[in-house]
C-alpha atoms as a PDB file:
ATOM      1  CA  UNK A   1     -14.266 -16.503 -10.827  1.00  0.00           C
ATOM      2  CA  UNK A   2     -11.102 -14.748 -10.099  1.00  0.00           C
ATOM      3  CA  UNK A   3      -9.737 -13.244  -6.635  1.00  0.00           C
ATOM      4  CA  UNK A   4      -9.560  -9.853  -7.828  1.00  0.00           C
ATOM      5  CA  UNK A   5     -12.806  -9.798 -10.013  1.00  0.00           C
ATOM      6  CA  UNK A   6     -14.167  -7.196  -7.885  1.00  0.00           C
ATOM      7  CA  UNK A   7     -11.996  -4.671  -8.942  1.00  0.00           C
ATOM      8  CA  UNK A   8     -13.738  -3.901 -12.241  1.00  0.00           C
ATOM      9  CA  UNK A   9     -16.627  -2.106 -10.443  1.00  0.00           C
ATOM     10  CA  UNK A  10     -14.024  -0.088  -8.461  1.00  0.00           C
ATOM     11  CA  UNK A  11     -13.881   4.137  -9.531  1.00  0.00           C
ATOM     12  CA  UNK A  12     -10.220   3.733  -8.493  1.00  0.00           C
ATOM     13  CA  UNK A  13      -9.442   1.730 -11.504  1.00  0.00           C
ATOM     14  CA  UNK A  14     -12.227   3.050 -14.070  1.00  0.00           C
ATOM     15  CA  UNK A  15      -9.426   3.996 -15.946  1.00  0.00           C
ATOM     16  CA  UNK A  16      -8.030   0.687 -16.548  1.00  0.00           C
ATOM     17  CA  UNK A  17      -9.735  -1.631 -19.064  1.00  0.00           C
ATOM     18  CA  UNK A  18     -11.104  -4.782 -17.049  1.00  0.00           C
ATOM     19  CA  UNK A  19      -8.295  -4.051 -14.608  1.00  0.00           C
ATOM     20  CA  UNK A  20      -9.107  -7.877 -12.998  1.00  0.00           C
ATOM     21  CA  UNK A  21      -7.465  -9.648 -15.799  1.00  0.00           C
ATOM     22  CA  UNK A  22      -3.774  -8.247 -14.975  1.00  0.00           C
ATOM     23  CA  UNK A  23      -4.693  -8.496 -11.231  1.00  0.00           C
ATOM     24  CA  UNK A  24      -5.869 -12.458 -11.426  1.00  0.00           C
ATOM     25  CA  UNK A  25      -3.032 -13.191 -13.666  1.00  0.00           C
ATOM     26  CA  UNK A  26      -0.433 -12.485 -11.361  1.00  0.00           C
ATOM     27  CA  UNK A  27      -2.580 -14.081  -8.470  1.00  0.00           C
ATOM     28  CA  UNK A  28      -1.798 -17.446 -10.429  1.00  0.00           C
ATOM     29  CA  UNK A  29       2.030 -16.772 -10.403  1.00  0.00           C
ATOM     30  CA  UNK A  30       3.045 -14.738  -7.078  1.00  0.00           C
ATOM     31  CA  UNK A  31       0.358 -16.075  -4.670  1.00  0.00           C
ATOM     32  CA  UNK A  32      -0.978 -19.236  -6.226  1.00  0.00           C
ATOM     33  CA  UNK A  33       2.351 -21.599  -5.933  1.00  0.00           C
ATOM     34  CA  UNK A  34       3.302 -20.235  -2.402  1.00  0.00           C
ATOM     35  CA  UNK A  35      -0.515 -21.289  -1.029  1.00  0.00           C
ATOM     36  CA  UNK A  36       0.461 -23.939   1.542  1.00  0.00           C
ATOM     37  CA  UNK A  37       3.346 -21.430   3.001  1.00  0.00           C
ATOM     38  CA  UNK A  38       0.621 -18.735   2.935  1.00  0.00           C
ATOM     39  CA  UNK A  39      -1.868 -20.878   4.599  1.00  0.00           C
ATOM     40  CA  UNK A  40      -1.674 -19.927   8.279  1.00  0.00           C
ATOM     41  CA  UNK A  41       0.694 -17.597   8.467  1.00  0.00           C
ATOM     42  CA  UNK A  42       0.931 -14.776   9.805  1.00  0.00           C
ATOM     43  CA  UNK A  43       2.064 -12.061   6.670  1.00  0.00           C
ATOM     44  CA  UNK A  44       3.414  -8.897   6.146  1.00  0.00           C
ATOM     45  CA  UNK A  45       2.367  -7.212   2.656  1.00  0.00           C
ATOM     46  CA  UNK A  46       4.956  -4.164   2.740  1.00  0.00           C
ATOM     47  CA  UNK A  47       4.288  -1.207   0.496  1.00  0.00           C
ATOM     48  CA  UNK A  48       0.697  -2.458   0.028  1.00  0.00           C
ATOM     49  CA  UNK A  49      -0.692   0.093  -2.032  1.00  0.00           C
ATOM     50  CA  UNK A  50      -4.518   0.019  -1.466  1.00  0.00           C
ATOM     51  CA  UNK A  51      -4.494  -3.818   0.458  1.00  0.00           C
ATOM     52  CA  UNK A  52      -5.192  -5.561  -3.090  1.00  0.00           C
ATOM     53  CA  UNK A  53      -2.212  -8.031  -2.584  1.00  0.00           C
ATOM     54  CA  UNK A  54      -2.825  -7.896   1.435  1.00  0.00           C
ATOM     55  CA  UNK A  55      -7.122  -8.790   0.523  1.00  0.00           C
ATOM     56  CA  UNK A  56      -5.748 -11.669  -1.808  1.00  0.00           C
ATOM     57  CA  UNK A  57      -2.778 -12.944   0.485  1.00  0.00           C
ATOM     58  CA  UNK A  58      -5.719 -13.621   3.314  1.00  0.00           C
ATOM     59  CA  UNK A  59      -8.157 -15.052   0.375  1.00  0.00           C
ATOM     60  CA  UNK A  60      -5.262 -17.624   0.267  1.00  0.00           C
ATOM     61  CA  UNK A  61      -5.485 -18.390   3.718  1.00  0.00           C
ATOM     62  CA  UNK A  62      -3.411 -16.207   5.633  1.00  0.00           C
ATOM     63  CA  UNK A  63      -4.678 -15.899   9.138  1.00  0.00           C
ATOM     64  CA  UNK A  64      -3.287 -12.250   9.204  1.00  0.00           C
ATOM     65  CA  UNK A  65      -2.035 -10.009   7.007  1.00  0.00           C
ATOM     66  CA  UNK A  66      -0.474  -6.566   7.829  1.00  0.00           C
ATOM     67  CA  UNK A  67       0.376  -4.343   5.291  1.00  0.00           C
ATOM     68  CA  UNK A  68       2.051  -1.100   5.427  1.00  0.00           C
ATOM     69  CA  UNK A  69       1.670   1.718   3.012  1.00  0.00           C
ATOM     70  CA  UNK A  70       3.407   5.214   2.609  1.00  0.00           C
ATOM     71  CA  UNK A  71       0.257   6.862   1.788  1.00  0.00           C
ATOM     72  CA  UNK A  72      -3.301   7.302   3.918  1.00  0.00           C
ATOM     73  CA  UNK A  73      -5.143   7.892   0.422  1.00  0.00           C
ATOM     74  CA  UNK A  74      -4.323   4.451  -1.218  1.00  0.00           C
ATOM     75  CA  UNK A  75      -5.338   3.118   1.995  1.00  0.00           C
ATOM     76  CA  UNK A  76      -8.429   4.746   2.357  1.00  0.00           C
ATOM     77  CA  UNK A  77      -9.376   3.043  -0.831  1.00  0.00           C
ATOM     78  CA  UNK A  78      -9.645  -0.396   0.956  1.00  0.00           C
ATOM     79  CA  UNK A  79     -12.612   0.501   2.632  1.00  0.00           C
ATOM     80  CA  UNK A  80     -14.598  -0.214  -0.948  1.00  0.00           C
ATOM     81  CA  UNK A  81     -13.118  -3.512  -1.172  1.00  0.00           C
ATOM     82  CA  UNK A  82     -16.266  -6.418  -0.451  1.00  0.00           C
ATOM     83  CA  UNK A  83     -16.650  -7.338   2.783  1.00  0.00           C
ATOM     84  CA  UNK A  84     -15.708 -10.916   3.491  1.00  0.00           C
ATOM     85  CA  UNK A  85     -14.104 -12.880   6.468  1.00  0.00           C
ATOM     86  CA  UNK A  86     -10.677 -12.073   4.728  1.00  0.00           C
ATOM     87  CA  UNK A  87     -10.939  -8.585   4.395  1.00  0.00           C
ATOM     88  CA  UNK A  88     -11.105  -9.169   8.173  1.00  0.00           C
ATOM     89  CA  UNK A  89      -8.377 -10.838   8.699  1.00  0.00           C
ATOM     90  CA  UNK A  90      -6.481  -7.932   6.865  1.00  0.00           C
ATOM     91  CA  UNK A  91      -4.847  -4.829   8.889  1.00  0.00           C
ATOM     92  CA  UNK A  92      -3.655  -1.794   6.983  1.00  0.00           C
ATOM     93  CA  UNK A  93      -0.960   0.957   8.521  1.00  0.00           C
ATOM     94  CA  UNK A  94       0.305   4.254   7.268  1.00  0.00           C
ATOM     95  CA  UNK A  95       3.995   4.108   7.407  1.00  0.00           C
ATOM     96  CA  UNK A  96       7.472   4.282   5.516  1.00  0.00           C
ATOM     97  CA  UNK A  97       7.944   0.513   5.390  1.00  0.00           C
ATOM     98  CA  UNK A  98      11.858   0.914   6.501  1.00  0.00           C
ATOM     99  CA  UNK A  99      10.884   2.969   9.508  1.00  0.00           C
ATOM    100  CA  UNK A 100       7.889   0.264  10.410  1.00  0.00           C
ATOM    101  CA  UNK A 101      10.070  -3.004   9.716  1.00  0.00           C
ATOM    102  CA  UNK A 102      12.982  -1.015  12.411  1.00  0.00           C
ATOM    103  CA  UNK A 103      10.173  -1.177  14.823  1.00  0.00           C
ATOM    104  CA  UNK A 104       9.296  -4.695  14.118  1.00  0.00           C
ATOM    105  CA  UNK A 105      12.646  -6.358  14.690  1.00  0.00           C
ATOM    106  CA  UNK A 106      12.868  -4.265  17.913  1.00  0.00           C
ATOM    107  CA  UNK A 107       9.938  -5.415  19.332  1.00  0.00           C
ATOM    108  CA  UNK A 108      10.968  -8.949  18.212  1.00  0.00           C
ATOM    109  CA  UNK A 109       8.135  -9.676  16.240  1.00  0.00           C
ATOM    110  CA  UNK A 110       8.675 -12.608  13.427  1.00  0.00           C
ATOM    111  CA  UNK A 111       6.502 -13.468  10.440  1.00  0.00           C
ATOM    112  CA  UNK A 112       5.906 -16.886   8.367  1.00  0.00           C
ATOM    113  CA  UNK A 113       5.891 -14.927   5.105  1.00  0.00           C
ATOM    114  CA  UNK A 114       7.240 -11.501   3.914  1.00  0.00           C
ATOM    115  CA  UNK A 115       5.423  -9.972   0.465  1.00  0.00           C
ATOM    116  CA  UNK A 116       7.301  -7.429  -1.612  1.00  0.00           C
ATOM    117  CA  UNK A 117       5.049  -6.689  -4.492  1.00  0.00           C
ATOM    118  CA  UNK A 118       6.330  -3.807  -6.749  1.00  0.00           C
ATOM    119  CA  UNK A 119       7.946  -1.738  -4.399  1.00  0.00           C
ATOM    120  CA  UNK A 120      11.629  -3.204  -4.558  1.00  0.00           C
ATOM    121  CA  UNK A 121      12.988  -1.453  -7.882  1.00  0.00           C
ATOM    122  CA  UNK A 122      11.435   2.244  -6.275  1.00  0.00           C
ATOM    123  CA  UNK A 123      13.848   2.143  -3.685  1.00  0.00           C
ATOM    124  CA  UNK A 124      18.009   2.251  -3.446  1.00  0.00           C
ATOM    125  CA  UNK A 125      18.270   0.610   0.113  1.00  0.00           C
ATOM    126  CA  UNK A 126      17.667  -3.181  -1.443  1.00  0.00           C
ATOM    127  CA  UNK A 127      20.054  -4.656   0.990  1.00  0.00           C
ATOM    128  CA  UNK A 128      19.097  -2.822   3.966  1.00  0.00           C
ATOM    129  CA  UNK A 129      15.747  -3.684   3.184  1.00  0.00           C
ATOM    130  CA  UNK A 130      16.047  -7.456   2.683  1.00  0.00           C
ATOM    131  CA  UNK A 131      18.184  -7.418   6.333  1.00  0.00           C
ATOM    132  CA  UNK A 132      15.570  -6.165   7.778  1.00  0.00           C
ATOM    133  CA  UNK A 133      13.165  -8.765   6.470  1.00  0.00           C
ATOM    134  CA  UNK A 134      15.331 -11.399   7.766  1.00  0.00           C
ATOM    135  CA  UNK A 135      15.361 -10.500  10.978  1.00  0.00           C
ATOM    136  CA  UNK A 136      11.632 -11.613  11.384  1.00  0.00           C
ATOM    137  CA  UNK A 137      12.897 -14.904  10.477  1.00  0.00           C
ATOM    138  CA  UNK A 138       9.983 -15.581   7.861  1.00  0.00           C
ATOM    139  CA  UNK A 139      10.399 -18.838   6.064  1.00  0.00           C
ATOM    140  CA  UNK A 140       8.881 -17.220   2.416  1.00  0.00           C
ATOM    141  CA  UNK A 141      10.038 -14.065   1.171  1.00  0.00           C
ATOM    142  CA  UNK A 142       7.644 -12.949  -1.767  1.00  0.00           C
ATOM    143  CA  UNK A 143       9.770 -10.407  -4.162  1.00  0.00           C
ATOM    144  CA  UNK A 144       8.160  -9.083  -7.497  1.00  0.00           C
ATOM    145  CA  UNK A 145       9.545  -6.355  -9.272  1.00  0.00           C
ATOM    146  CA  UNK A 146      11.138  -4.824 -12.216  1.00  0.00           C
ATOM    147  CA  UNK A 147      14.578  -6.632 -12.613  1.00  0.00           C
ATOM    148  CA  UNK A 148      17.258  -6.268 -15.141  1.00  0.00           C
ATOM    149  CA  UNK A 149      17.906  -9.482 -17.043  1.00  0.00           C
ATOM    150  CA  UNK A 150      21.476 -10.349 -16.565  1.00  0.00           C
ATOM    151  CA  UNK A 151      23.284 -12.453 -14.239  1.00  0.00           C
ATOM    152  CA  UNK A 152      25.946  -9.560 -13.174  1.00  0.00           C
ATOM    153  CA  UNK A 153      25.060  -8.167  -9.971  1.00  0.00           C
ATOM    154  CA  UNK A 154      24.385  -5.059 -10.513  1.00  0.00           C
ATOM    155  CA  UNK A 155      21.958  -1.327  -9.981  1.00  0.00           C
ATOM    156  CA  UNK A 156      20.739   0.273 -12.181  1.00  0.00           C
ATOM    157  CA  UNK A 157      19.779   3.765 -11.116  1.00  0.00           C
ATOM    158  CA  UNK A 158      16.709   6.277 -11.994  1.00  0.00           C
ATOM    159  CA  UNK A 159      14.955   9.342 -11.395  1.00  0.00           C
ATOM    160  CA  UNK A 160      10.858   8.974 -11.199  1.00  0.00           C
ATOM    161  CA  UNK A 161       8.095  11.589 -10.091  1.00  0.00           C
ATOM    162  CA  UNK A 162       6.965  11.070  -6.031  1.00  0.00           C
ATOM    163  CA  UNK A 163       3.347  12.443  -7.172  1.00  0.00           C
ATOM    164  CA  UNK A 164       2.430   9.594  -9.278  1.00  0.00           C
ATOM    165  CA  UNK A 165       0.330   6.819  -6.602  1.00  0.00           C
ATOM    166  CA  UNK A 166       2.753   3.747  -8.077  1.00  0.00           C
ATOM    167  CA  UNK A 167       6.068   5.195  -7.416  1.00  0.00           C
ATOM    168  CA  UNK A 168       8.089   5.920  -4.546  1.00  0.00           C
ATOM    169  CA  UNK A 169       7.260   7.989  -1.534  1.00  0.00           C
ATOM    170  CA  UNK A 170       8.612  11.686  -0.900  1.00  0.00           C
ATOM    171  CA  UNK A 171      11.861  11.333   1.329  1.00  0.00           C
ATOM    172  CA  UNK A 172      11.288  15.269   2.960  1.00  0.00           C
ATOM    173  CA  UNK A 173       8.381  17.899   1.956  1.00  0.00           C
ATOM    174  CA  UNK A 174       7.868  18.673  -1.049  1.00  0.00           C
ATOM    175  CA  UNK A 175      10.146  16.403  -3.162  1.00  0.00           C
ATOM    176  CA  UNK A 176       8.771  16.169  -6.628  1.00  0.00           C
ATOM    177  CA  UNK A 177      11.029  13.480  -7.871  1.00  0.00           C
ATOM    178  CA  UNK A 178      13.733  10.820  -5.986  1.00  0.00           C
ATOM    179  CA  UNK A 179      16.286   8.244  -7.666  1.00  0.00           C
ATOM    180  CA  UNK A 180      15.332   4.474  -7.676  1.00  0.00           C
ATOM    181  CA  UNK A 181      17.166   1.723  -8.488  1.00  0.00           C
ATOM    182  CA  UNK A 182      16.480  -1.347 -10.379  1.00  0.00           C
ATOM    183  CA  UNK A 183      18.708  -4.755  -9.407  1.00  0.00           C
ATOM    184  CA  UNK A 184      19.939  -7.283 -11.843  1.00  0.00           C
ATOM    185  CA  UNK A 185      18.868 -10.705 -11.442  1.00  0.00           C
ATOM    186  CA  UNK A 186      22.297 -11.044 -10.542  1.00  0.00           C
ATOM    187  CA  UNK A 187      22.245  -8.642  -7.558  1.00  0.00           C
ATOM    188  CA  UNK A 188      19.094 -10.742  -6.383  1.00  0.00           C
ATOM    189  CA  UNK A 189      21.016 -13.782  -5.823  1.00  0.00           C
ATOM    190  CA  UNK A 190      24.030 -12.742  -3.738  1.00  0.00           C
ATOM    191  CA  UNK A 191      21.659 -10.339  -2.091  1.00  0.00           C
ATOM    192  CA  UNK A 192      19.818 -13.346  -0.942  1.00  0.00           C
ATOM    193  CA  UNK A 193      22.838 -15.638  -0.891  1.00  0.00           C
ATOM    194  CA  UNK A 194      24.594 -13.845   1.792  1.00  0.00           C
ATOM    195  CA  UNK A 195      21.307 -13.464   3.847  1.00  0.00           C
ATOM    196  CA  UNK A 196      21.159 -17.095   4.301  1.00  0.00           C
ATOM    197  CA  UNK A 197      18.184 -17.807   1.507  1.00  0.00           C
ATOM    198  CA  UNK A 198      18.309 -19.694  -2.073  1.00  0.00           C
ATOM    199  CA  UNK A 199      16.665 -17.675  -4.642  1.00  0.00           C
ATOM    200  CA  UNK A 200      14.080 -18.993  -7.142  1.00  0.00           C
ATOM    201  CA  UNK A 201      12.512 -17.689  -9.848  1.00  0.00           C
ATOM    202  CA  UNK A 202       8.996 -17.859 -11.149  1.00  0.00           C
ATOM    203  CA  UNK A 203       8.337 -19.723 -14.681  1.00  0.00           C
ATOM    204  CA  UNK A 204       6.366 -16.943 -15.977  1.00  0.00           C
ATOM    205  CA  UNK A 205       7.048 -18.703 -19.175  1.00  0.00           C
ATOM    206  CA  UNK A 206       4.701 -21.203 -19.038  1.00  0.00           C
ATOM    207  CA  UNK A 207       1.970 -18.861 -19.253  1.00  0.00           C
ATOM    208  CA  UNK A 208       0.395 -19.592 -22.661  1.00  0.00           C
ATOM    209  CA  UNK A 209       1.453 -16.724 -25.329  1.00  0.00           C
ATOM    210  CA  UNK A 210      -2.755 -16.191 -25.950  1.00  0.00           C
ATOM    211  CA  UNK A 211      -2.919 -15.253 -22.347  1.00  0.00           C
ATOM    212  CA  UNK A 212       0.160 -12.307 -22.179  1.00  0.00           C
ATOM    213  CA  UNK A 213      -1.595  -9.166 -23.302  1.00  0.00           C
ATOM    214  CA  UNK A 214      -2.549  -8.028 -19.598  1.00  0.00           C
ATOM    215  CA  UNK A 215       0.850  -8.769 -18.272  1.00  0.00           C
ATOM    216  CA  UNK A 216       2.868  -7.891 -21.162  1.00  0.00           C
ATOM    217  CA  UNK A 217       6.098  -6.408 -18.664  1.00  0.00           C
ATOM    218  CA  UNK A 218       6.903 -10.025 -17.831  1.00  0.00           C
ATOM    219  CA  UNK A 219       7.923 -10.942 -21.242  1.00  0.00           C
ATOM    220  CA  UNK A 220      10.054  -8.341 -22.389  1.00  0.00           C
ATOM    221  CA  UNK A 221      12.831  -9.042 -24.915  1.00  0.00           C
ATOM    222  CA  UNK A 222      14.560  -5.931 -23.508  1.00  0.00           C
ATOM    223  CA  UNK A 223      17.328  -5.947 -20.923  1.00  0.00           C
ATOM    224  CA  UNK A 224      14.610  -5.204 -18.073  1.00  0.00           C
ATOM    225  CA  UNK A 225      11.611  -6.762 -17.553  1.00  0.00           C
ATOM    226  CA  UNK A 226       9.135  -7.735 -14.412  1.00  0.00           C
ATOM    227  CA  UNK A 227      10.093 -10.876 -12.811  1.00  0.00           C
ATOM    228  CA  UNK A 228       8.803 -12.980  -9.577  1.00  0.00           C
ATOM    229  CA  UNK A 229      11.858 -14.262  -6.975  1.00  0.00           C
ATOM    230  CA  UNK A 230      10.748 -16.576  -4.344  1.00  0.00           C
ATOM    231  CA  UNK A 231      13.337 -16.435  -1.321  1.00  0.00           C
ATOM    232  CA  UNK A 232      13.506 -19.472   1.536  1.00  0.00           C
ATOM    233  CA  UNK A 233      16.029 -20.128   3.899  1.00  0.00           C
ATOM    234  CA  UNK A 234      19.226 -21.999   2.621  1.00  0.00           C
ATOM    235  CA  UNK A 235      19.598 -25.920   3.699  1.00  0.00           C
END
């Protein structure tokens, strides 16, 4: 049985074929190895869609998760998740996730572990972003995203559609589209270098080839392709 099985009886994702597969896949790879840092903590699951990642970050123990999402419809969709005493332990917030993590470090507030699931190449603020994070001194910073596969630090910039439920937020009324920008693996590592934290990455690789198909975007030959950094505090 898999975290996310549940998902496959969801309308929200009737479109998908088995939509769990995908889901428990990257369970094994960007919550699975970070368990005992998870365990306890106290979490913040920023840009959290409909509380998928926050539901499975308190399945691994979490004693609370808050996750903050730009919009009140993706949210409303966690109401349809089972009930269980994690889905308790899980609080969900309607916010821009710069304007809510500004509050956060004013109010002093610190977290053990900081998730950044698949918003971090649909914004252009990285380093503001990851400053922020640091400043509630959490000891695991969670980043997966699309990266570009080269060690030179570098941005590469894009234009994507605000209506679409996966991509970024509107900036002012009535934007239809906003410019994103995807790091280098490069740009990872001296972004997180000069915050104080050593960078590793995930060994999607040992993944057997059989089991790929649902998470195909990790395995691109192509210059950009998804990757998993985990971020801790330098010696």
């Amino acid at each position: 049985m898999g975290v996310f099985d549940f998902v496959d009886r969801l309308a929200a994702y009737g479109h998908m074929e088995a939509p769990s597969r995908r889901l428990n896949l990257r369970y094994r790879y960007i919550v699975e190895p970070f368990a005992e840092a998870i365990a306890g903590a106290r979490v913040l699951d920023l840009a959290a869609h409909d509380g998928r990642w926050s539901y499975a970050l308190a399945h691994a123990g979490a004693a609370e998760v808050i996750g903050v999402e730009g919009r009140q419809s993706l949210i409303d969709r966690f109401a349809e998740f089972p009930e269980s005493e994690a889905k308790a332990r899980v609080t969900l917030l309607c916010d821009d996730i710069f304007t809510d993590l500004e509050a956060r470090v004013a109010a002093g507030e610190r977290f053990g572990v900081v998730a950044v699931f698949g918003i971090f190449y649909h914004i252009t603020e990285h380093y503001r972003l990851l400053t922020l994070i640091r400043a509630l001194d959490p000891a695991l910073i969670i980043v997966d995203s699309e990266f570009v596969d080269v060690g030179n630090p570098l941005i590469q910039l894009a234009i994507e559609k605000t209506e679409t439920d996966l991509n970024s937020i509107q900036r002012f009324p009535g934007q239809d589209k906003t410019v994103i920008g995807i790091p280098s693996r490069g740009a990872m590592e001296k972004m997180a270098q000069t915050l104080g934290y050593d960078c590793a990455w995930q060994d999607w690789e040992t993944l057997p080839p059989e089991e790929r198909g649902k998470v195909r975007d990790y395995f691109r030959t192509s210059r950009k392709r998804r990757m998993t950094a985990a971020l801790t505090p330098s010696a």
